[in-house]
PDB file of N, CA and C in Angstrom:
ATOM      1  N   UNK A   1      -5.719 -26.297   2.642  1.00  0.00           N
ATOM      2  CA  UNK A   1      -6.457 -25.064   2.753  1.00  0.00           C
ATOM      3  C   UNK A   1      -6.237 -24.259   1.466  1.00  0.00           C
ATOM      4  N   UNK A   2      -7.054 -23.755   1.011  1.00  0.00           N
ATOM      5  CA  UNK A   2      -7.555 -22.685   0.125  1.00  0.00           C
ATOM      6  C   UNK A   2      -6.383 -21.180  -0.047  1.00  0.00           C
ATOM      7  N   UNK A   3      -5.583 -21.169  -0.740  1.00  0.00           N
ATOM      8  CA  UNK A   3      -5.005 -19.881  -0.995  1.00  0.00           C
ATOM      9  C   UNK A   3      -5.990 -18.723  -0.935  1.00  0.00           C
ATOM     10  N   UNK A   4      -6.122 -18.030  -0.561  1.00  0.00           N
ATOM     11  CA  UNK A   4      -7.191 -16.786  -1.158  1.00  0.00           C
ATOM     12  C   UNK A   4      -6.241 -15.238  -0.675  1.00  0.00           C
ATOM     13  N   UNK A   5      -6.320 -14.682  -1.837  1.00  0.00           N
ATOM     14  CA  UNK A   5      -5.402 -13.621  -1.959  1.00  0.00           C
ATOM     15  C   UNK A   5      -5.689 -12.231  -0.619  1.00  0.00           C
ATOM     16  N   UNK A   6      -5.081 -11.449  -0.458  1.00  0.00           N
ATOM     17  CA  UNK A   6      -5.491 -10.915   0.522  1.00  0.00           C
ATOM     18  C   UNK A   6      -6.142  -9.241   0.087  1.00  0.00           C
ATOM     19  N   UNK A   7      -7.374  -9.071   0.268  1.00  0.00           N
ATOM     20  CA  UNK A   7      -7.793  -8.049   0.056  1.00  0.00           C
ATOM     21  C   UNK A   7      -8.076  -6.574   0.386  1.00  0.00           C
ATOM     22  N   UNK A   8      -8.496  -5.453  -0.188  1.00  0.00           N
ATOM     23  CA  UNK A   8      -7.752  -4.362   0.138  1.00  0.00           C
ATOM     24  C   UNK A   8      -8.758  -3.583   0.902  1.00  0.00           C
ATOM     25  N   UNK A   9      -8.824  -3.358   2.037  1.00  0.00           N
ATOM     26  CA  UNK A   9      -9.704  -2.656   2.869  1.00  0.00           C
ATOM     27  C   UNK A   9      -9.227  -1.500   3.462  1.00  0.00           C
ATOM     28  N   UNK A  10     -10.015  -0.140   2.915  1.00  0.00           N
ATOM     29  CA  UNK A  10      -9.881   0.833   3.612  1.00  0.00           C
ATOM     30  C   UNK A  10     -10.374   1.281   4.572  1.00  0.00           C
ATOM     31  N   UNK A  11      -9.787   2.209   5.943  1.00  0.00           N
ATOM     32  CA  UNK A  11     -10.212   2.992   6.671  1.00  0.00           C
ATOM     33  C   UNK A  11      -9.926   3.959   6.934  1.00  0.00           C
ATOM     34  N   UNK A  12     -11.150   5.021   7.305  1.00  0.00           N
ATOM     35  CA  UNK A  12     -10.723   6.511   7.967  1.00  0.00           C
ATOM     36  C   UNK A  12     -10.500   5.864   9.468  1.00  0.00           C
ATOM     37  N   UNK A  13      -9.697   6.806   9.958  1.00  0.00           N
ATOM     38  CA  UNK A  13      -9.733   6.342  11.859  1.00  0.00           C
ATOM     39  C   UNK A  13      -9.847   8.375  12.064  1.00  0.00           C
ATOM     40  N   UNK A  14     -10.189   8.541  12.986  1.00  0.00           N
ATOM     41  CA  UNK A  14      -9.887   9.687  13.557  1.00  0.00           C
ATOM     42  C   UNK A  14      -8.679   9.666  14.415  1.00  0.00           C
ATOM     43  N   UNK A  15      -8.302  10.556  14.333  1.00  0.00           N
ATOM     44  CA  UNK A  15      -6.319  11.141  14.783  1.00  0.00           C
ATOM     45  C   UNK A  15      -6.403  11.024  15.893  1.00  0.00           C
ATOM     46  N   UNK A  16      -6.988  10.338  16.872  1.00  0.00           N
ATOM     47  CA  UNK A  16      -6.898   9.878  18.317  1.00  0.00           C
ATOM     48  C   UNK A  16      -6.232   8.946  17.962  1.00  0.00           C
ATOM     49  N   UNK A  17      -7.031   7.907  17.468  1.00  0.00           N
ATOM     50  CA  UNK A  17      -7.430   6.618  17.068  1.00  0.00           C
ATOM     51  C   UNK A  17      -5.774   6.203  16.863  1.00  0.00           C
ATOM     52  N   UNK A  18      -5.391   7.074  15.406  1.00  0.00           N
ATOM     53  CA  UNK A  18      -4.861   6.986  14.631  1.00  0.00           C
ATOM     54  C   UNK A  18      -2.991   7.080  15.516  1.00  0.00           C
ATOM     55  N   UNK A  19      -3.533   8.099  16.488  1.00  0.00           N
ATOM     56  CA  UNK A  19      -2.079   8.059  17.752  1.00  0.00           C
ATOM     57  C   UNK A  19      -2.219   7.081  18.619  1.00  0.00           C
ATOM     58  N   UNK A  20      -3.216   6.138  19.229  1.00  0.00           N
ATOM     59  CA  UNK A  20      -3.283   5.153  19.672  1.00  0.00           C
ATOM     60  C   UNK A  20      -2.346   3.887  19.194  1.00  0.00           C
ATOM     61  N   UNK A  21      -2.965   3.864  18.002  1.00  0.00           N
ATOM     62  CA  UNK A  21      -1.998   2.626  17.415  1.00  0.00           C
ATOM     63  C   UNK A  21      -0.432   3.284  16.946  1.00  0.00           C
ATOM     64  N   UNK A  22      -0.156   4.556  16.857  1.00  0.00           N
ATOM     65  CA  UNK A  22       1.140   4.643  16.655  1.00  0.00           C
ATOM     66  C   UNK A  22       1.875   4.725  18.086  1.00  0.00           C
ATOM     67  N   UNK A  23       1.244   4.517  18.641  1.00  0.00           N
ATOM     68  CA  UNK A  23       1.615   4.423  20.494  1.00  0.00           C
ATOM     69  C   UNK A  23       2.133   3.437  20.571  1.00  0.00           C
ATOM     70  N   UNK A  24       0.772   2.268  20.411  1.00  0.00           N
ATOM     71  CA  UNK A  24       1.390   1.248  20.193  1.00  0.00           C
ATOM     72  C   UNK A  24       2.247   0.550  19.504  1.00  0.00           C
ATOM     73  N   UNK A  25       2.508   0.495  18.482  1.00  0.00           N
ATOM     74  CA  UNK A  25       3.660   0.045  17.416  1.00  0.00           C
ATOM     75  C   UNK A  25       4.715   0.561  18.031  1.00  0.00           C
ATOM     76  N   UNK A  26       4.663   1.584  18.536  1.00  0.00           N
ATOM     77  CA  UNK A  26       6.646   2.258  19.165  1.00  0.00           C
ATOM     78  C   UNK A  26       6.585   1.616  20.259  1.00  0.00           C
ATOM     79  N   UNK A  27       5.779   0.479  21.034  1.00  0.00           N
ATOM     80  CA  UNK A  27       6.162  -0.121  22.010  1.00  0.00           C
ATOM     81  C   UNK A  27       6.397  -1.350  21.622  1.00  0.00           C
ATOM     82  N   UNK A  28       6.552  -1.762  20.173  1.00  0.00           N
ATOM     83  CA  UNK A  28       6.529  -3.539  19.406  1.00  0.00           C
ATOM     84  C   UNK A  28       7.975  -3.798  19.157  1.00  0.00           C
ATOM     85  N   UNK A  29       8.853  -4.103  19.221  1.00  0.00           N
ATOM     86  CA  UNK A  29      10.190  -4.364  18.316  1.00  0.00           C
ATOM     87  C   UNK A  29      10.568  -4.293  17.316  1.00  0.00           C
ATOM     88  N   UNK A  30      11.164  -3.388  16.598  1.00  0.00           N
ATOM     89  CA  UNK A  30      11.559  -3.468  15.064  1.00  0.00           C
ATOM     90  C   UNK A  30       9.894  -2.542  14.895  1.00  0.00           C
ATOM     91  N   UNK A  31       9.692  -1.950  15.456  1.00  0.00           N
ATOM     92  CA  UNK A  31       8.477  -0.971  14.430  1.00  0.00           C
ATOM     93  C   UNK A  31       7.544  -1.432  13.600  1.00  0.00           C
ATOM     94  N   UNK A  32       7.066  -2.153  14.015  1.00  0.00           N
ATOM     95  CA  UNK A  32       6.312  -2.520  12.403  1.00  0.00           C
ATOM     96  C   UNK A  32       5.180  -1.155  11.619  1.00  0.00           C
ATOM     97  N   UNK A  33       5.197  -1.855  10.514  1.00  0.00           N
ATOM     98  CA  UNK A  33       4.319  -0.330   9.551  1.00  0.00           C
ATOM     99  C   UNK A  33       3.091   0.120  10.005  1.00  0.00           C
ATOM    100  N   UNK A  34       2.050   0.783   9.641  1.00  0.00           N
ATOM    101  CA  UNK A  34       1.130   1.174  10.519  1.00  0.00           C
ATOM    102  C   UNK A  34       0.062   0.286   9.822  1.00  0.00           C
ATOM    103  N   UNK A  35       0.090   0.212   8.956  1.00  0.00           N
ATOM    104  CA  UNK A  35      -0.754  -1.285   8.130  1.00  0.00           C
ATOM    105  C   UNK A  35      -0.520  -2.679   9.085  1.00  0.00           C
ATOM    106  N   UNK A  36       0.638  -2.959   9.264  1.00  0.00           N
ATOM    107  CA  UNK A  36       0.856  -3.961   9.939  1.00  0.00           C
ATOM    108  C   UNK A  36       0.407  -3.996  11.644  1.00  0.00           C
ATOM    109  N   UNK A  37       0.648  -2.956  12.283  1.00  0.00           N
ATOM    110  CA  UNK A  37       0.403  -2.460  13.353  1.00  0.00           C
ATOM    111  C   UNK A  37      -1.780  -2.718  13.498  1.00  0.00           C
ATOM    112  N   UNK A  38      -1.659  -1.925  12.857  1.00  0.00           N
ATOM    113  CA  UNK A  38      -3.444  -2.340  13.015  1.00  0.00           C
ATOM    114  C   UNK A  38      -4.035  -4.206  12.619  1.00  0.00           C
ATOM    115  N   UNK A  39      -2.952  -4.293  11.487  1.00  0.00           N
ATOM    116  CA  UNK A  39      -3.692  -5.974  11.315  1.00  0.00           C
ATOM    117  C   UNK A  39      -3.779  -6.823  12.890  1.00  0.00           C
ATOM    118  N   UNK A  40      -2.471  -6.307  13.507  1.00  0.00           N
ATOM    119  CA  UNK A  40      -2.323  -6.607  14.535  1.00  0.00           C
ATOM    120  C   UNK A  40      -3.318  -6.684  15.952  1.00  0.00           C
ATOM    121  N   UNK A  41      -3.412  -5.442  15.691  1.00  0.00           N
ATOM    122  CA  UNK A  41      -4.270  -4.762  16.884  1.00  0.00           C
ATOM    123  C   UNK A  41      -5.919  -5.381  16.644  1.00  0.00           C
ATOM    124  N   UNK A  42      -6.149  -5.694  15.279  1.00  0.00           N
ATOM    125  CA  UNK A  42      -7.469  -6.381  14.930  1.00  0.00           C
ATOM    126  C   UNK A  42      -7.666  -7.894  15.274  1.00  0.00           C
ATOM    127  N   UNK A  43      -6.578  -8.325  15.044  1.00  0.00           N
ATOM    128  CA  UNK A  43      -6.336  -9.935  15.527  1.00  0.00           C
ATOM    129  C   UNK A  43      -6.305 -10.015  16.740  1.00  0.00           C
ATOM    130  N   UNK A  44      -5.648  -9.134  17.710  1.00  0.00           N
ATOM    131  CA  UNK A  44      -5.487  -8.844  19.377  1.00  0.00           C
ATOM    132  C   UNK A  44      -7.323  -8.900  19.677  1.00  0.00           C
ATOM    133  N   UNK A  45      -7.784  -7.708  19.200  1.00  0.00           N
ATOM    134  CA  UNK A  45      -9.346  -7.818  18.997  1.00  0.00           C
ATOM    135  C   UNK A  45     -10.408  -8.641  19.272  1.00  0.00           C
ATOM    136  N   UNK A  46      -9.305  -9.245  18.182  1.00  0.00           N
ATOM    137  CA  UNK A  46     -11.100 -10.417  17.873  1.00  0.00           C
ATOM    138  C   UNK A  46     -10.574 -11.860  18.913  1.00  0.00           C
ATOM    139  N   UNK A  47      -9.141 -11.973  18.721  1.00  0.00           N
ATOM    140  CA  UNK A  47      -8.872 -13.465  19.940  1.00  0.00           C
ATOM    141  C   UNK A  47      -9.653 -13.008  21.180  1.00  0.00           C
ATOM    142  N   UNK A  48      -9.413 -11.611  21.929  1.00  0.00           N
ATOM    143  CA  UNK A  48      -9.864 -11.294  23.059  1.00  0.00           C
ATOM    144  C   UNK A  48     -10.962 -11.177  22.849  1.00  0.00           C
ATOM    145  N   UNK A  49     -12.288 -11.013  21.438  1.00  0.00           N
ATOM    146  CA  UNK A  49     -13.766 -11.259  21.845  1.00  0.00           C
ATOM    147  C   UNK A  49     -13.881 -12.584  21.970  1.00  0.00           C
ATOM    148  N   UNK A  50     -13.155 -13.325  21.449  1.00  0.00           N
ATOM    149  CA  UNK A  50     -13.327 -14.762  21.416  1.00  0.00           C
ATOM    150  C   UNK A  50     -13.221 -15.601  22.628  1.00  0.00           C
ATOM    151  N   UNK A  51     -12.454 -14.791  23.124  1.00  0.00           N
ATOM    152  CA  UNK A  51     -12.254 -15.552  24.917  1.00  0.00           C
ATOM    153  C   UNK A  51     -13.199 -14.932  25.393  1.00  0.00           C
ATOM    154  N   UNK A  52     -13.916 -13.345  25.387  1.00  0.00           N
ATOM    155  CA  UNK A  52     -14.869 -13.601  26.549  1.00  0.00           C
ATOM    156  C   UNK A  52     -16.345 -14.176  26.242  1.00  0.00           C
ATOM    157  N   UNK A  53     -16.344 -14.980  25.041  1.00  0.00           N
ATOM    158  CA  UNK A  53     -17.208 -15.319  24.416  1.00  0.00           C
ATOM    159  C   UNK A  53     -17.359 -16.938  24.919  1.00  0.00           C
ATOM    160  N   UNK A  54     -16.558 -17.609  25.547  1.00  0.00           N
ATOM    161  CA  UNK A  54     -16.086 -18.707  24.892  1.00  0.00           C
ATOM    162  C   UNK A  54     -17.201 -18.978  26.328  1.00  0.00           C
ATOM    163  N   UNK A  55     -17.329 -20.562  25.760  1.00  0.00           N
ATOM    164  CA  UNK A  55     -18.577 -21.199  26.976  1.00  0.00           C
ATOM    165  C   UNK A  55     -18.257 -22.260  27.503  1.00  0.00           C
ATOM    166  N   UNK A  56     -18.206 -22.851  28.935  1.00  0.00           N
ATOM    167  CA  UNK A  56     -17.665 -23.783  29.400  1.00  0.00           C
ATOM    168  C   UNK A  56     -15.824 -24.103  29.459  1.00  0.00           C
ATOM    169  N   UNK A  57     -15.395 -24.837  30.325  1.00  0.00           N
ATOM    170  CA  UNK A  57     -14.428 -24.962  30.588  1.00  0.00           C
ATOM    171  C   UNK A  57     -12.928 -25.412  29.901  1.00  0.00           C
ATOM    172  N   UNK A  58     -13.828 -25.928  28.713  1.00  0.00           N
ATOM    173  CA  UNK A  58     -12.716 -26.315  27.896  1.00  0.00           C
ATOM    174  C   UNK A  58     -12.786 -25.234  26.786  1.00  0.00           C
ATOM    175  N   UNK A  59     -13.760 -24.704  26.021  1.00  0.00           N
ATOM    176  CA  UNK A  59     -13.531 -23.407  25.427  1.00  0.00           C
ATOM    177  C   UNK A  59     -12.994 -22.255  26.125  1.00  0.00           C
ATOM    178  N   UNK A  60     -13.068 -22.190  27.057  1.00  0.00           N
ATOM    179  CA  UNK A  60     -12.282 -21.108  27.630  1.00  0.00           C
ATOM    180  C   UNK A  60     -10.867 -20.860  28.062  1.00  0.00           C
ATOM    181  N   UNK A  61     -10.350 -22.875  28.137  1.00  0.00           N
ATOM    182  CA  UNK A  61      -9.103 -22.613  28.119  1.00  0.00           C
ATOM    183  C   UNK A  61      -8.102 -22.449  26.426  1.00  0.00           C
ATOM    184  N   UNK A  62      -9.136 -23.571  25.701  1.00  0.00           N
ATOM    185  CA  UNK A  62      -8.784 -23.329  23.838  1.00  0.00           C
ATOM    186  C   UNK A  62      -8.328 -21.624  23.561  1.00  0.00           C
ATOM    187  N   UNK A  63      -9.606 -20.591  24.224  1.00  0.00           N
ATOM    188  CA  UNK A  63      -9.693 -19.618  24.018  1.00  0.00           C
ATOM    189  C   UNK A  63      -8.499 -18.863  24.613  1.00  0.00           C
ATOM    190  N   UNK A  64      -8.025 -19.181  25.736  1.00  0.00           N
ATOM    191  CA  UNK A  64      -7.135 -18.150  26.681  1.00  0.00           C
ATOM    192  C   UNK A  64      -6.253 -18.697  26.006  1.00  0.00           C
ATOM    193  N   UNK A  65      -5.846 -20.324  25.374  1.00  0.00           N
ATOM    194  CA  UNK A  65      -4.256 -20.554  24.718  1.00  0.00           C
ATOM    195  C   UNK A  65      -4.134 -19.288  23.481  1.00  0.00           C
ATOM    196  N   UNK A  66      -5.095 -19.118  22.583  1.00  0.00           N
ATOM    197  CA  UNK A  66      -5.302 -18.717  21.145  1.00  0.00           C
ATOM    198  C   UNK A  66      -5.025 -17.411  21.689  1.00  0.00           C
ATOM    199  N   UNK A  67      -5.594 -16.493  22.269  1.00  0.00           N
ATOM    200  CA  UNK A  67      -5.355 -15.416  23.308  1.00  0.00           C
ATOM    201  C   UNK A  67      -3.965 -14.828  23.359  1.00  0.00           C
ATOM    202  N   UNK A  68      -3.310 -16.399  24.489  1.00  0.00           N
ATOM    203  CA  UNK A  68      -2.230 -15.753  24.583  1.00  0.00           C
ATOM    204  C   UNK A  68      -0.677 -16.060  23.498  1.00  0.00           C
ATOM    205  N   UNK A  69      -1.220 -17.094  22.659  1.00  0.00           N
ATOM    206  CA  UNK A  69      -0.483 -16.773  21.481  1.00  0.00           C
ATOM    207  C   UNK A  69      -0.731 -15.690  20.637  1.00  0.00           C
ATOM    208  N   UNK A  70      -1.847 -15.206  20.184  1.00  0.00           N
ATOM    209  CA  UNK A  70      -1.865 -14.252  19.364  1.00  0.00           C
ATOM    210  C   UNK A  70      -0.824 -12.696  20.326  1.00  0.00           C
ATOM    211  N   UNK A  71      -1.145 -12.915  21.519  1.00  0.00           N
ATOM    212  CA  UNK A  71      -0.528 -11.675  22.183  1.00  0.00           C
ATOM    213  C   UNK A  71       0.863 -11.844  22.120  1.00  0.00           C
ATOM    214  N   UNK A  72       1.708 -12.658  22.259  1.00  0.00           N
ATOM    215  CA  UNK A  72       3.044 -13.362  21.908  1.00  0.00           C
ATOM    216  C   UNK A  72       3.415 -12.958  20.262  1.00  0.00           C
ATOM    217  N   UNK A  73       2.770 -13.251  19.657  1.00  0.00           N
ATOM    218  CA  UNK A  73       2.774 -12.868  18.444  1.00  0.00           C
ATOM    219  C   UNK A  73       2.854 -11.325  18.044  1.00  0.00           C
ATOM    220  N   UNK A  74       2.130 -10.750  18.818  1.00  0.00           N
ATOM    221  CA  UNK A  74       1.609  -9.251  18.220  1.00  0.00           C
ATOM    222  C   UNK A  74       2.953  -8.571  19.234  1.00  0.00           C
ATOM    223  N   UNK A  75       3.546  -9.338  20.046  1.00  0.00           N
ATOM    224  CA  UNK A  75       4.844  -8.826  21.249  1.00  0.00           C
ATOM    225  C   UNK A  75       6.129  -9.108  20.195  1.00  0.00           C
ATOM    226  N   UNK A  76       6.352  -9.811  19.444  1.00  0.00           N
ATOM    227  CA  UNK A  76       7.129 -10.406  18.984  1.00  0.00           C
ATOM    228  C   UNK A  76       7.353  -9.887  17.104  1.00  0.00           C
ATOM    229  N   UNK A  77       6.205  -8.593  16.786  1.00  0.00           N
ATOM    230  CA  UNK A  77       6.062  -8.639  15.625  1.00  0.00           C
ATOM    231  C   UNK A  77       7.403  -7.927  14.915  1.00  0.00           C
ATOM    232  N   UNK A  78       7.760  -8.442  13.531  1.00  0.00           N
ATOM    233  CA  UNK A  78       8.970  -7.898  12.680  1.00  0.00           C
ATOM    234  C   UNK A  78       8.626  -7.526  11.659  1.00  0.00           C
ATOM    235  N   UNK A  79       7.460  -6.629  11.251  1.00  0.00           N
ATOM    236  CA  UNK A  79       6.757  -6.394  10.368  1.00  0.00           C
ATOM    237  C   UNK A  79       6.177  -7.596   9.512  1.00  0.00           C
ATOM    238  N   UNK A  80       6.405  -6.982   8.186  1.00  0.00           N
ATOM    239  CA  UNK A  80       5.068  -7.920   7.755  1.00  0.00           C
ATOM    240  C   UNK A  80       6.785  -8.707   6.381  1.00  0.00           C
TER     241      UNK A  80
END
């Protein structure tokens, strides 16, 4: 696979938003940064559109494994 460097994307969030994910991160282990905290919460995201997306019986279980590793992952995070 292809190295490709990782690039720099900004966002405004509004200060709901923005206490949401610091909600969350103080419930992760070891804190992770708030950069890290959202990569997180985006990957949580998109596995969970991906499962309710997924079609037939064997994509849906591919989907619920990927699912619930990424959630294991995002439970388990030590920053970046």
């Amino acid at each position: 696979m292809e190295y490709r460097r990782p690039i720099r994307f900004e966002i405004r969030l509004p200060a709901e938003l923005a206490d949401r994910i610091d909600d969350w991160r103080r419930d992760v282990p070891a804190l992770p940064a708030r950069a890290t905290a959202a990569r997180k919460l985006i990957e949580l995201g998109l596995a969970a559109y991906k499962f309710t997306q997924a079609q037939g019986e064997l994509d849906l279980e591919r989907a619920k494994s990927e699912l619930l590793a990424e959630l294991g992952r995002a439970r388990t995070a030590r920053g970046d």
